[in-house]
PDB file of N, CA and C in Angstrom:
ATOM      1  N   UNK A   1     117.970  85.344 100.246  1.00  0.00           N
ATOM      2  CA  UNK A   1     117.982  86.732  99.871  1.00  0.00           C
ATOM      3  C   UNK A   1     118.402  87.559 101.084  1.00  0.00           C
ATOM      4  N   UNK A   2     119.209  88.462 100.360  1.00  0.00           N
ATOM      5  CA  UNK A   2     119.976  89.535 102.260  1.00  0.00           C
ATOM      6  C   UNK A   2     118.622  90.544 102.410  1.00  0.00           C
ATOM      7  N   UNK A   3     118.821  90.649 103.365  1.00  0.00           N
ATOM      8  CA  UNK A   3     118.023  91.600 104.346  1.00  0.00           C
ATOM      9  C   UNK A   3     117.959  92.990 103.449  1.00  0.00           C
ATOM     10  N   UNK A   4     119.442  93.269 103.469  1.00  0.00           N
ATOM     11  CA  UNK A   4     119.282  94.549 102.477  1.00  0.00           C
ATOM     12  C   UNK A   4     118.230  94.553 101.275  1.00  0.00           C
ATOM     13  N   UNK A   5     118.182  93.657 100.774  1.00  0.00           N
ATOM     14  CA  UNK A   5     117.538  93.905  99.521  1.00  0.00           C
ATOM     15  C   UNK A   5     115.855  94.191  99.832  1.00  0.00           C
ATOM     16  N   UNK A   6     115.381  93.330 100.265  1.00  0.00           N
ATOM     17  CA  UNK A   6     114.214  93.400 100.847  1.00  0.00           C
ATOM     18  C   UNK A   6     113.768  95.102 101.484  1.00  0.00           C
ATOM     19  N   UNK A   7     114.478  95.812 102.826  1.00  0.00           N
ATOM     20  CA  UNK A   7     114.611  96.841 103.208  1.00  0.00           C
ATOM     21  C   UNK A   7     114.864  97.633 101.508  1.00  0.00           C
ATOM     22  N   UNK A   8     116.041  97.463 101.344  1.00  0.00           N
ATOM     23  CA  UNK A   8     115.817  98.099  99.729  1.00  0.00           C
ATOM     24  C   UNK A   8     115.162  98.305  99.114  1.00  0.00           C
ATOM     25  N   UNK A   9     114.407  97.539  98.454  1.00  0.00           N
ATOM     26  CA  UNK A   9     113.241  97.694  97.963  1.00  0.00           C
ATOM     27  C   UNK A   9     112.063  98.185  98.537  1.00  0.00           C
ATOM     28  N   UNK A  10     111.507  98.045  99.640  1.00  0.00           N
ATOM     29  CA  UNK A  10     110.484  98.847 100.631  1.00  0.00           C
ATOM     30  C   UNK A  10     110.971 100.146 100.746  1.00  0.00           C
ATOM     31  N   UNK A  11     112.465 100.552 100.627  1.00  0.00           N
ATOM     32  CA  UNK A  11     112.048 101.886 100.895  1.00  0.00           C
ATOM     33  C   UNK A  11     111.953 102.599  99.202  1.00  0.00           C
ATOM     34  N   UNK A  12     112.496 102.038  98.041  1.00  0.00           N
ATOM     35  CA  UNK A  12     112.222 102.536  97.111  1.00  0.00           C
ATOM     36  C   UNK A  12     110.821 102.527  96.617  1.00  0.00           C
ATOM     37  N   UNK A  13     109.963 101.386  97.529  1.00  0.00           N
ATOM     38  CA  UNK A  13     108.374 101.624  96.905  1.00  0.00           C
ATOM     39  C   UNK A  13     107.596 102.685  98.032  1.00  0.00           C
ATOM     40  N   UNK A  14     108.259 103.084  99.249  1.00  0.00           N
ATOM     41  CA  UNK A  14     107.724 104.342  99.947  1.00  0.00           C
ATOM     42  C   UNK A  14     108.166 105.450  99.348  1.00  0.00           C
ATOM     43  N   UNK A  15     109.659 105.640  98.648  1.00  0.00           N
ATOM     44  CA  UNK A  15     110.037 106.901  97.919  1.00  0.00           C
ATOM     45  C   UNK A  15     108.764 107.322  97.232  1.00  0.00           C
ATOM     46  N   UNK A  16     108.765 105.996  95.816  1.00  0.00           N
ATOM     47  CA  UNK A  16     108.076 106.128  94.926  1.00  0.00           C
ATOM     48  C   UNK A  16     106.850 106.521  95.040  1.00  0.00           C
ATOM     49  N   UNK A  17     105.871 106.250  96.416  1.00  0.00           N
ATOM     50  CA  UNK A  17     104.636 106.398  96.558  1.00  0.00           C
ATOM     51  C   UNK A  17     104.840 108.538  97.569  1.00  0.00           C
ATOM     52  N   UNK A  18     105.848 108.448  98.201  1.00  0.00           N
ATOM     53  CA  UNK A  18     106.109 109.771  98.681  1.00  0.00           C
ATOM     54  C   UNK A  18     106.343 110.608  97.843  1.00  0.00           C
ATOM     55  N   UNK A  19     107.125 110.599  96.579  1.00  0.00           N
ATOM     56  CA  UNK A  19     107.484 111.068  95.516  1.00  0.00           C
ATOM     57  C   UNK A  19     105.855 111.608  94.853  1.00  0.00           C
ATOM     58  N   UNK A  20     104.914 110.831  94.440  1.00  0.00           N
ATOM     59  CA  UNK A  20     103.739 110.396  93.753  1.00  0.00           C
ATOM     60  C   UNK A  20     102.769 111.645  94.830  1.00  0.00           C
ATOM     61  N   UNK A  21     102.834 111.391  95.442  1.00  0.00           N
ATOM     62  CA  UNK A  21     102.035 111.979  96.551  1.00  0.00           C
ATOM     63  C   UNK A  21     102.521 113.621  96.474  1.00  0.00           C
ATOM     64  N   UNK A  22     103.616 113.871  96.687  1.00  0.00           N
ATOM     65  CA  UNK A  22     104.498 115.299  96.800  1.00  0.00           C
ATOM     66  C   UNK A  22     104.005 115.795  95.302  1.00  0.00           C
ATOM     67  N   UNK A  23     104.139 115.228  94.808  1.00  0.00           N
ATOM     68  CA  UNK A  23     103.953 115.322  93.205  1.00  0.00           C
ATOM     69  C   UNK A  23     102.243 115.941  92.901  1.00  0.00           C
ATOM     70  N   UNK A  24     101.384 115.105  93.405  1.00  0.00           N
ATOM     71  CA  UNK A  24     100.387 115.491  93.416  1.00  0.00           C
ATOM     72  C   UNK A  24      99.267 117.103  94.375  1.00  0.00           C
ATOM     73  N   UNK A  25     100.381 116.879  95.468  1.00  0.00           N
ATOM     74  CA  UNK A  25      99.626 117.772  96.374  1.00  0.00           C
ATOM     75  C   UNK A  25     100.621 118.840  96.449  1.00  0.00           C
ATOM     76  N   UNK A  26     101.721 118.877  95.279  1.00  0.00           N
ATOM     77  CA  UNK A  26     102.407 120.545  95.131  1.00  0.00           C
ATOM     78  C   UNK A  26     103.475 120.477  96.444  1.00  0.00           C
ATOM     79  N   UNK A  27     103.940 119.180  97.228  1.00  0.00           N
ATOM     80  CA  UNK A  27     104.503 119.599  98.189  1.00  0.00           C
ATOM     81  C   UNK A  27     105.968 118.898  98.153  1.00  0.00           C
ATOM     82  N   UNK A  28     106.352 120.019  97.587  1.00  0.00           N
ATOM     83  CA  UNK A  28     108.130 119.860  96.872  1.00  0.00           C
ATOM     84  C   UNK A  28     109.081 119.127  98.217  1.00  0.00           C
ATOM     85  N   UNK A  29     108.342 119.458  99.261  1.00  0.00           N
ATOM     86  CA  UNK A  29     109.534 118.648 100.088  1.00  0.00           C
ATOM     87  C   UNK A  29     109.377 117.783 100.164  1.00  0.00           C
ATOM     88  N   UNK A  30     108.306 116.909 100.300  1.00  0.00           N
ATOM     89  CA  UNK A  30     107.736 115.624 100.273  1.00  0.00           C
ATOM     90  C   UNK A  30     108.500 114.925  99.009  1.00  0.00           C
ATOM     91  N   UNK A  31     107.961 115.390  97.740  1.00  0.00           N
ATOM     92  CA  UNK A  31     108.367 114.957  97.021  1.00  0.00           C
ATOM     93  C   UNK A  31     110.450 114.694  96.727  1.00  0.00           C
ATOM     94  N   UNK A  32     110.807 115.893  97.043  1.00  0.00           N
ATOM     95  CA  UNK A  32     112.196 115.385  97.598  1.00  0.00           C
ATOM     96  C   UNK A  32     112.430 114.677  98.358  1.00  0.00           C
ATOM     97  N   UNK A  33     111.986 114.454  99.778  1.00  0.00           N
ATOM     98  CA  UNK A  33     112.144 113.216 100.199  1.00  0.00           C
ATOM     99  C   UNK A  33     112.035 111.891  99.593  1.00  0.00           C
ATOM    100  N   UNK A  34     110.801 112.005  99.032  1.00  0.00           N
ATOM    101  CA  UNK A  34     110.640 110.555  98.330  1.00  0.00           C
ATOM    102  C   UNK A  34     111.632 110.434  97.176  1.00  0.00           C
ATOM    103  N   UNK A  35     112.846 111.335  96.619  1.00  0.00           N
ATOM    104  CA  UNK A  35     113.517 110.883  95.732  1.00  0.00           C
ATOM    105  C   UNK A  35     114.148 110.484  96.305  1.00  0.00           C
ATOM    106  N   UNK A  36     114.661 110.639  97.627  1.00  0.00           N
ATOM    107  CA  UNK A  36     115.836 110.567  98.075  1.00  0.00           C
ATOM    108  C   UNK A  36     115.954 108.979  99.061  1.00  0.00           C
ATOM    109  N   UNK A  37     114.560 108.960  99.509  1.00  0.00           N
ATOM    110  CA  UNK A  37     114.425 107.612  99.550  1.00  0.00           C
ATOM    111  C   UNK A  37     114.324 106.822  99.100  1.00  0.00           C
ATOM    112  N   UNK A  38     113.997 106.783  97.208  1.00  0.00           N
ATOM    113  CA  UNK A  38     113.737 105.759  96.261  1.00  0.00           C
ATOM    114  C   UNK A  38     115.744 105.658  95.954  1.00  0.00           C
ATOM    115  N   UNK A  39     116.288 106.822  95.986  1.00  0.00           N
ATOM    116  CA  UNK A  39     118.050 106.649  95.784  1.00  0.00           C
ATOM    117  C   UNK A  39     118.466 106.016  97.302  1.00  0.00           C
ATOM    118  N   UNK A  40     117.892 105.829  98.020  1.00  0.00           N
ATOM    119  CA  UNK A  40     118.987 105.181  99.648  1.00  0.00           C
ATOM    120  C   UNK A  40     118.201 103.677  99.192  1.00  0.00           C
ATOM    121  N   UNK A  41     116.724 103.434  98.494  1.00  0.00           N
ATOM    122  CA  UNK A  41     116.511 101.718  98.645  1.00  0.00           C
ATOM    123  C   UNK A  41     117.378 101.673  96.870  1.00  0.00           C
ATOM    124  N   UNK A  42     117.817 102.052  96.360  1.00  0.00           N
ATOM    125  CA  UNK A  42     118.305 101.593  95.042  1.00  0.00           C
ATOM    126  C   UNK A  42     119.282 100.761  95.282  1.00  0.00           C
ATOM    127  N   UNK A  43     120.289 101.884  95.983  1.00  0.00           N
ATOM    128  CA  UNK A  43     121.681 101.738  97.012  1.00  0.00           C
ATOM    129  C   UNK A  43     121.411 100.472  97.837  1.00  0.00           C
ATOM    130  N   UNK A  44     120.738 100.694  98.723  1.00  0.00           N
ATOM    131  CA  UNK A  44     120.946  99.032  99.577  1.00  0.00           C
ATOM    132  C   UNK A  44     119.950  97.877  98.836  1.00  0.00           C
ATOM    133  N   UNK A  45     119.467  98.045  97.913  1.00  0.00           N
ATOM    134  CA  UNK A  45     118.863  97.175  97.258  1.00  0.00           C
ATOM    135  C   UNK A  45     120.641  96.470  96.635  1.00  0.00           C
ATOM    136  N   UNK A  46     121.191  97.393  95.972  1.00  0.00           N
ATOM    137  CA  UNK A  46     122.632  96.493  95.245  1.00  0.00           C
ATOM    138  C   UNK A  46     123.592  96.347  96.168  1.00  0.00           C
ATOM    139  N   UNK A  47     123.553  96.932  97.098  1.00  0.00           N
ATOM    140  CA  UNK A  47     124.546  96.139  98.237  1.00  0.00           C
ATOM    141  C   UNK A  47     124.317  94.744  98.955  1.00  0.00           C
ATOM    142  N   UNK A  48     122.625  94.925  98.707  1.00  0.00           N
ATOM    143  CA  UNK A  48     122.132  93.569  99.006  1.00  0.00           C
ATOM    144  C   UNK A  48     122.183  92.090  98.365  1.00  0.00           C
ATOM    145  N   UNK A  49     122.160  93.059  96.416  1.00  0.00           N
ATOM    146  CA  UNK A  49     122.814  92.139  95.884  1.00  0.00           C
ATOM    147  C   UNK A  49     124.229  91.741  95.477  1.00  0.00           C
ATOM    148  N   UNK A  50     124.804  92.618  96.227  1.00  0.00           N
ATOM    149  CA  UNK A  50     126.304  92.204  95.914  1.00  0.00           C
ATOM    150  C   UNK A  50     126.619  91.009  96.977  1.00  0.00           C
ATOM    151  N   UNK A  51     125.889  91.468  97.998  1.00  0.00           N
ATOM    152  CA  UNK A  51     126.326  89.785  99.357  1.00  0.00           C
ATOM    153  C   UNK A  51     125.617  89.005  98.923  1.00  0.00           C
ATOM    154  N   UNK A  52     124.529  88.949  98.051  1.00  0.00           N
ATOM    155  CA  UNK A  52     124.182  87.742  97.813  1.00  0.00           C
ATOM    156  C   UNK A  52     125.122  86.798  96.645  1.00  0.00           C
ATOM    157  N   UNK A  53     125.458  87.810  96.229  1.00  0.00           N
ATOM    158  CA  UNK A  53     126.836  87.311  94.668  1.00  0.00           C
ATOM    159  C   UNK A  53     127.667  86.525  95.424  1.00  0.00           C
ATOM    160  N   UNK A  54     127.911  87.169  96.359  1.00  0.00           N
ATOM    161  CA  UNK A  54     129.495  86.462  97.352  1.00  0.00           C
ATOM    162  C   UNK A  54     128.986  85.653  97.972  1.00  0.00           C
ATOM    163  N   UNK A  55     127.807  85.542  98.722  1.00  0.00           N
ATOM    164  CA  UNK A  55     127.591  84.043  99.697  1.00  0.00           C
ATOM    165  C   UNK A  55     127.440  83.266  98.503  1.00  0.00           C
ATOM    166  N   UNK A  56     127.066  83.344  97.191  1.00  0.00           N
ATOM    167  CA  UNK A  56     126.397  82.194  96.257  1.00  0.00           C
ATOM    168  C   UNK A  56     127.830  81.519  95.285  1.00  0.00           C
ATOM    169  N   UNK A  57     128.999  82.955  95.604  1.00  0.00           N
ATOM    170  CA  UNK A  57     130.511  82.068  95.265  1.00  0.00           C
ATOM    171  C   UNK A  57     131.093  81.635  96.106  1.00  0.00           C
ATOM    172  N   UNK A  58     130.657  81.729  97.174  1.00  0.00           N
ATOM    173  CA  UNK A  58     131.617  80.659  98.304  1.00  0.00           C
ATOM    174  C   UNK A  58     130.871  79.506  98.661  1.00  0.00           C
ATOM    175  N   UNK A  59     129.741  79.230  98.139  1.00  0.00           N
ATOM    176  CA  UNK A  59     129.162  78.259  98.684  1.00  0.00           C
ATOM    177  C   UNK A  59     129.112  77.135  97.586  1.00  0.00           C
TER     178      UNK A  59
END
């Protein structure tokens, strides 16, 4: 499994929990952040799986 994906996913479960949090305590920037970090681990979550597509057809 690539690196990306892993990092990917950790930061979409800190979005999600920053998001959750902003959400709860009224604090809109927070909570924008955490969208914006659950959209940057989405992103390298599928870049992560796109190198894994390609090492698994060349090998």
């Amino acid at each position: 499994m690539d690196n990306d994906r892993v990092e990917g996913s950790m930061k979409n479960v800190k979005g999600k929990m920053k998001e959750g949090l902003g959400k709860a305590t009224g604090d809109s920037k927070m909570e924008s952040e955490g969208k914006m970090d659950k959209a940057e681990g989405k992103i390298q979550n599928t870049i992560g799986g796109i190198k894994d597509s390609f090492r698994q057809n060349n090998d």
